[in-house]
Protein backbone atom coordinates (compact mmCIF):
# COMPACT_ATOMS: atom_id res chain seq x y z
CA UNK A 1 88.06 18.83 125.95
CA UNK A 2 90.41 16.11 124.62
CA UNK A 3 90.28 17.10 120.84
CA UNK A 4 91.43 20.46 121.72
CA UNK A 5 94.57 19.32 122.86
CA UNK A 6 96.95 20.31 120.16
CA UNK A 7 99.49 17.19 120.69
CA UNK A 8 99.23 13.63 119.36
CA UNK A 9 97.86 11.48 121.73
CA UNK A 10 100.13 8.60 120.04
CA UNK A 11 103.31 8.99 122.02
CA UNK A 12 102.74 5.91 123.82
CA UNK A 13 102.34 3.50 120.73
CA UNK A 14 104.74 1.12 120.73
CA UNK A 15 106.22 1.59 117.22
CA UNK A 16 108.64 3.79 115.14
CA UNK A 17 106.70 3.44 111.63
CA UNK A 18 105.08 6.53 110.64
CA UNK A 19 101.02 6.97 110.87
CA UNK A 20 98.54 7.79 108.76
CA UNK A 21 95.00 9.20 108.99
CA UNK A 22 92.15 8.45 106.97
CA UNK A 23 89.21 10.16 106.33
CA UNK A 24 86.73 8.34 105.86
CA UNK A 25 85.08 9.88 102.87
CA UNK A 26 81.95 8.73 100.63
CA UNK A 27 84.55 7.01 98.05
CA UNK A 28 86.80 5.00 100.94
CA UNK A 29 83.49 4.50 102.63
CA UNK A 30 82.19 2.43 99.79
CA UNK A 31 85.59 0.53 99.52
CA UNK A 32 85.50 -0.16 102.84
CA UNK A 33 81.87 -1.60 102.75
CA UNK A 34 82.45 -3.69 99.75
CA UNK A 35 85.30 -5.29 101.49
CA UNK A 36 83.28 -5.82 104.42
CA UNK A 37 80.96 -7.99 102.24
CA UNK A 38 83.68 -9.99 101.19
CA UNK A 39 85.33 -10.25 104.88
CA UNK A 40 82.31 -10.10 107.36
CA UNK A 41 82.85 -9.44 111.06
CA UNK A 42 86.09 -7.15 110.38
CA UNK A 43 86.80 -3.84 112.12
CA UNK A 44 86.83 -1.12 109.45
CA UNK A 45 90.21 -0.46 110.30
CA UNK A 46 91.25 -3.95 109.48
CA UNK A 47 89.71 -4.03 106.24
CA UNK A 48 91.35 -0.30 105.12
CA UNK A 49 94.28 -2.17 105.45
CA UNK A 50 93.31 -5.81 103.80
CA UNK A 51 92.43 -2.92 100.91
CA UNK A 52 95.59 -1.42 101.06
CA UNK A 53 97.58 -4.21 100.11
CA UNK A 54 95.03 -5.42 97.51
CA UNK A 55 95.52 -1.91 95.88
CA UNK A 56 99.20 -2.71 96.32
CA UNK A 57 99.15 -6.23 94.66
CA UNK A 58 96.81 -5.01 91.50
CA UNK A 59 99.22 -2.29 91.08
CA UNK A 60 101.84 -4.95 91.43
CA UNK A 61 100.58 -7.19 88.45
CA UNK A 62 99.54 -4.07 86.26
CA UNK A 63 102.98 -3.04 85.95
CA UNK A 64 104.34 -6.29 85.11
CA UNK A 65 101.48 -7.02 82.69
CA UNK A 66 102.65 -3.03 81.16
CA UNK A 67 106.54 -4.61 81.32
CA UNK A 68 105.28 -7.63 79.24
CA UNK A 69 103.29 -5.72 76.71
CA UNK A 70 106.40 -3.42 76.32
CA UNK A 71 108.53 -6.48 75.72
CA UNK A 72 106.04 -7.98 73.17
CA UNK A 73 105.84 -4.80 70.79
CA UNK A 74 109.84 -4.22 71.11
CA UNK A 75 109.90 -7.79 70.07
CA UNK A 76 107.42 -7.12 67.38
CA UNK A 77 109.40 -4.06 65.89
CA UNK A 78 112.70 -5.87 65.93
CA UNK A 79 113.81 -5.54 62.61
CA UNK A 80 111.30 -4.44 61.15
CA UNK A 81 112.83 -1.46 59.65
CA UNK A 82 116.22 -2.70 58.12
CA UNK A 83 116.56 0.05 55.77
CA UNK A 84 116.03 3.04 58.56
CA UNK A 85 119.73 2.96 59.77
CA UNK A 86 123.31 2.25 57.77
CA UNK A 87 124.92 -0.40 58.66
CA UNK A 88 127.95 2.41 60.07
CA UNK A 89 125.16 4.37 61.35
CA UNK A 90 126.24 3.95 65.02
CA UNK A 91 130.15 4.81 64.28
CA UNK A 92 129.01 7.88 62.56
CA UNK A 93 126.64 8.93 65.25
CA UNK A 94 129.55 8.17 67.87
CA UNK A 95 132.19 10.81 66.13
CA UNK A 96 130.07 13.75 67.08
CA UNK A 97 130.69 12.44 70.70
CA UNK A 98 133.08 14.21 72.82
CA UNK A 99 136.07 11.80 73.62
């Protein structure tokens, strides 16, 4: 019985990347057969991975869209609050500083 054999049966794949194993649960089942609407004819495994690096790019965007909105509200607070620091707040701050 093969799947009692307790070693990988990968040894002869010709690559050094590491491997991963899905399970194919109800939630990456319904991934997987939404993206096989959009990309008919596909092997499941193909489309895990066409999946993959969509997750990869949206995740990609998000952040810079998060980078731009932090940006736009540090530009929107500068100077806003003129009165909140002395103008020798920074040198009096800096003598508590160990030299």
């Amino acid at each position: 019985m093969y799947h009692l054999n307790i070693k990988w049966y990968t040894d002869s794949v010709p690559t050094a990347r590491p491997r991963h194993q899905v399970t194919e649960t109800p939630a990456v089942a319904r991934a997987i057969d939404r993206a096989a609407v959009r990309w008919p004819g596909e092997p499941r495994s193909k489309l895990l991975l066409r999946l993959v690096g969509i997750g990869s790019e949206t995740l990609e965007h998000q952040d810079e869209l998060d980078m731009e909105a932090h940006r736009a509200a540090v530009t929107a607070s500068s100077g806003a609050y003129p009165d909140a620091f002395p103008p020798d707040y920074l040198v009096e701050l800096r003598e508590d500083w160990p030299a």
